[in-house]
C-alpha atoms as a PDB file:
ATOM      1  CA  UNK A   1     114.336 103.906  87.404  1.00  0.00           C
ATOM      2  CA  UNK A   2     112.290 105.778  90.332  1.00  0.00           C
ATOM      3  CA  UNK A   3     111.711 104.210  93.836  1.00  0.00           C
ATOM      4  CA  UNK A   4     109.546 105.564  96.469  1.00  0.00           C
ATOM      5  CA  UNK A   5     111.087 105.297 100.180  1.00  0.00           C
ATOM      6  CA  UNK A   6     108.532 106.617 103.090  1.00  0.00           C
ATOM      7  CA  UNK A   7     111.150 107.641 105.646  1.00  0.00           C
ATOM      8  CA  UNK A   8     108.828 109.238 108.098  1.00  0.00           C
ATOM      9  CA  UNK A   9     107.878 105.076 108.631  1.00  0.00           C
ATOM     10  CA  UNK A  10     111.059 103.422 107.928  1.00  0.00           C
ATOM     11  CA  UNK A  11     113.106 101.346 110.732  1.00  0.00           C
ATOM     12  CA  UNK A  12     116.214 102.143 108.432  1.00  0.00           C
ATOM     13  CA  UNK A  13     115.722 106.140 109.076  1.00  0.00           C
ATOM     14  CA  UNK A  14     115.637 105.732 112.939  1.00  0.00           C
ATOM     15  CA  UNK A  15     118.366 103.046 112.638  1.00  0.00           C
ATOM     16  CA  UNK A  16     120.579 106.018 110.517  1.00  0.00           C
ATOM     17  CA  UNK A  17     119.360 109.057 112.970  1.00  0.00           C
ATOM     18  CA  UNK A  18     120.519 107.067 116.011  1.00  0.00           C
ATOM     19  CA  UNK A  19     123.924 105.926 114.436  1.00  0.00           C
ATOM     20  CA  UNK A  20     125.205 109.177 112.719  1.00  0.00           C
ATOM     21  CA  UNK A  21     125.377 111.756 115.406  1.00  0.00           C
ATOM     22  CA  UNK A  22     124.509 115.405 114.298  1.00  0.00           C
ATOM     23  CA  UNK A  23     127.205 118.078 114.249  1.00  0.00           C
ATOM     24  CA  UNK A  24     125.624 121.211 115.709  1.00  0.00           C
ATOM     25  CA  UNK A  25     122.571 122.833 116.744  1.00  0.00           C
ATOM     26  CA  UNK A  26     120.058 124.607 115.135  1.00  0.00           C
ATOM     27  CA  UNK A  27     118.076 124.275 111.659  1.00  0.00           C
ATOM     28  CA  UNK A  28     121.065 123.963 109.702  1.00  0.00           C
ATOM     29  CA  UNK A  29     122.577 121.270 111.549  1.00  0.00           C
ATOM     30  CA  UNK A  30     118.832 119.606 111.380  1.00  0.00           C
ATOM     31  CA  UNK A  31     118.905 120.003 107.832  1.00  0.00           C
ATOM     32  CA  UNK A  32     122.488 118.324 107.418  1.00  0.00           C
ATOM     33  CA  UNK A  33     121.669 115.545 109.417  1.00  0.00           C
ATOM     34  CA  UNK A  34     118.345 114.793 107.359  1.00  0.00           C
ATOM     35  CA  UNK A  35     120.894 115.156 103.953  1.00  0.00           C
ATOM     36  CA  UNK A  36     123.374 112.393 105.555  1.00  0.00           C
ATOM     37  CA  UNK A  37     120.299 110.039 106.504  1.00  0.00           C
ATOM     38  CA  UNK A  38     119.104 110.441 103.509  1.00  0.00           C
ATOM     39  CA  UNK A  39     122.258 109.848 101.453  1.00  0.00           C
ATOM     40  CA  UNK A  40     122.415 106.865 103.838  1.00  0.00           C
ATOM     41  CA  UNK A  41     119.343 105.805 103.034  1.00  0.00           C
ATOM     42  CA  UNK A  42     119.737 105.686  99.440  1.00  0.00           C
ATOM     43  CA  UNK A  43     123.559 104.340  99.722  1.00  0.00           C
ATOM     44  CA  UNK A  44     122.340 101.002 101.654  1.00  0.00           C
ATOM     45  CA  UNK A  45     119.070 100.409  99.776  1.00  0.00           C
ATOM     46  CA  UNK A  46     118.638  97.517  97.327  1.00  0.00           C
ATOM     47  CA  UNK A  47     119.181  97.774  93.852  1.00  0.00           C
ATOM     48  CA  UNK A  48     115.303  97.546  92.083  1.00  0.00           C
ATOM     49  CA  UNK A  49     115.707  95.753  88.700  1.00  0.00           C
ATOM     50  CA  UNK A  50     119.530  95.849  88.737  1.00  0.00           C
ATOM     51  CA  UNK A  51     120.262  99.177  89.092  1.00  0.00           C
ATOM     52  CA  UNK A  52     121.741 101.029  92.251  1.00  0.00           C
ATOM     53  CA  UNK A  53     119.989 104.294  93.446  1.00  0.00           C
ATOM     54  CA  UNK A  54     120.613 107.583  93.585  1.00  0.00           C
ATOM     55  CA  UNK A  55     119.556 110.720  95.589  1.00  0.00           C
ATOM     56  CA  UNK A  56     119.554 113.221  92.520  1.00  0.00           C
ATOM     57  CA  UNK A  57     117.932 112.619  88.530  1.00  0.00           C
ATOM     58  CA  UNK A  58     120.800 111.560  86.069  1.00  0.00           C
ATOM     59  CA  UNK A  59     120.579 111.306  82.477  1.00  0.00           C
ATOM     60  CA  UNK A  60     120.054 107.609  81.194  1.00  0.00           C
ATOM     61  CA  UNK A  61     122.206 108.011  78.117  1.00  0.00           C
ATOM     62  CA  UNK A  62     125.246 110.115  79.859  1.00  0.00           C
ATOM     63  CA  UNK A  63     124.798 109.964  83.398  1.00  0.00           C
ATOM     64  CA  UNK A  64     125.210 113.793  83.999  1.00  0.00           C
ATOM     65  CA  UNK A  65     123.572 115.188  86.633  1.00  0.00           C
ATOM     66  CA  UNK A  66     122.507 118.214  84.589  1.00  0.00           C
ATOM     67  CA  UNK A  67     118.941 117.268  83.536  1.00  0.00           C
ATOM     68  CA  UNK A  68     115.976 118.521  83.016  1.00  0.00           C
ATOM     69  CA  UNK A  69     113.462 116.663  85.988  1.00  0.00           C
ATOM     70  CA  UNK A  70     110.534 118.316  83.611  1.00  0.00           C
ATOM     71  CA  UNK A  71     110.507 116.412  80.650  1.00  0.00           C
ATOM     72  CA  UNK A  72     109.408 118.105  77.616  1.00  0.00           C
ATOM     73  CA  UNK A  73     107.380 114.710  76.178  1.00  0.00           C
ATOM     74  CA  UNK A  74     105.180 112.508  78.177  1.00  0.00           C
ATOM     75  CA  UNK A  75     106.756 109.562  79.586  1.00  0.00           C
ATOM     76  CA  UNK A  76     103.499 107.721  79.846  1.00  0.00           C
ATOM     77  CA  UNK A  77     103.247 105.730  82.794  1.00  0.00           C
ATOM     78  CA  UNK A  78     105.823 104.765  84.542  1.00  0.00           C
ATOM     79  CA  UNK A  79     105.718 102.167  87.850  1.00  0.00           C
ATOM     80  CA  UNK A  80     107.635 103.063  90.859  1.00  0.00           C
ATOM     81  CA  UNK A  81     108.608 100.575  93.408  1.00  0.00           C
ATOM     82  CA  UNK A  82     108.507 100.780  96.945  1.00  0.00           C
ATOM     83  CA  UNK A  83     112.858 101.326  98.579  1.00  0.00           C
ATOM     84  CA  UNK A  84     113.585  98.518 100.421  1.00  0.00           C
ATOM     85  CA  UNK A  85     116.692  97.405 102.797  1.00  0.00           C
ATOM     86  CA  UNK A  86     116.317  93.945 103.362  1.00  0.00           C
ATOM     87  CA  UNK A  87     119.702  92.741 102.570  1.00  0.00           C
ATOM     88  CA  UNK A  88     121.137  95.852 104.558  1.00  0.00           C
ATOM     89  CA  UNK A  89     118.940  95.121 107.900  1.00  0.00           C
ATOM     90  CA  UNK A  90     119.563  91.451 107.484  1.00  0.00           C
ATOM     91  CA  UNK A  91     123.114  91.952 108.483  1.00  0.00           C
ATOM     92  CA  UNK A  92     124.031  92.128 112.597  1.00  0.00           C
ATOM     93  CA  UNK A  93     123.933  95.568 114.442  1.00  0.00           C
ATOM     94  CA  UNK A  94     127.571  95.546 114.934  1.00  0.00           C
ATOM     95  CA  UNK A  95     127.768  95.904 110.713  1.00  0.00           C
ATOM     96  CA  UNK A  96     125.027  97.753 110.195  1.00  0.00           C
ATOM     97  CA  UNK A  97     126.607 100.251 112.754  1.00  0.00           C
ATOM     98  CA  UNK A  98     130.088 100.434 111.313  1.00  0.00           C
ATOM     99  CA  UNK A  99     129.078 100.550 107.533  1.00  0.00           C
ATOM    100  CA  UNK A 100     127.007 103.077 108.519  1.00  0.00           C
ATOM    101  CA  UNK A 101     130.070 105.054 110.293  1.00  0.00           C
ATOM    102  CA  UNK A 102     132.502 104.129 107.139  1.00  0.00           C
ATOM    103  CA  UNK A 103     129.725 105.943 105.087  1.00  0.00           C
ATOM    104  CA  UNK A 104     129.441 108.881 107.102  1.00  0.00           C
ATOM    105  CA  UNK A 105     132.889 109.427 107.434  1.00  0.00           C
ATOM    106  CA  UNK A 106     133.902 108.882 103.332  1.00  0.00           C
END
């Protein structure tokens, strides 16, 4: 299952950038932070069709991480659904805000 999430327009990105603070200075603590919004981002989306998402390709049979993203056969075509966070942004700030934290922290 693939989902398409347009950060660059997303209230959930500049609700994550605000909440998790960045540790550092410079391009590799601006890189970091993106990783952990990111990771956010995909941690507190909804599931599409059932299934949670992830951040990196797994294998369907044997979830290992160890794939090959070019696949050697076509796949025909495949639909991918726009991320969404509607059951995360539903819940107050104050939640939001600590979940957020609890993530960041674990």
């Amino acid at each position: 299952m693939f989902g398409y999430f347009n950060g660059l327009n997303s209230p959930v990105w500049d609700f994550f950038a605000t909440v998790l603070a960045k540790r550092g200075t410079g391009r590799e603590a601006d890189l970091e932070h993106g990783q952990r919004i990111q990771a956010a981002c995909v941690h507190f989306a909804d599931h599409i069709q059932g299934q949670k998402l992830l951040d990196h390709d797994v294998c369907p049979v044997c979830q290992s991480s160890q794939v090959d993203i070019w696949p050697t056969e076509s796949a025909g075509i495949i639909e991918v659904a726009e991320v969404s966070h509607t059951r995360f942004m539903a819940l107050p700030e104050v939640i939001r805000r600590q979940s957020a934290l609890d993530f960041d922290g674990g």
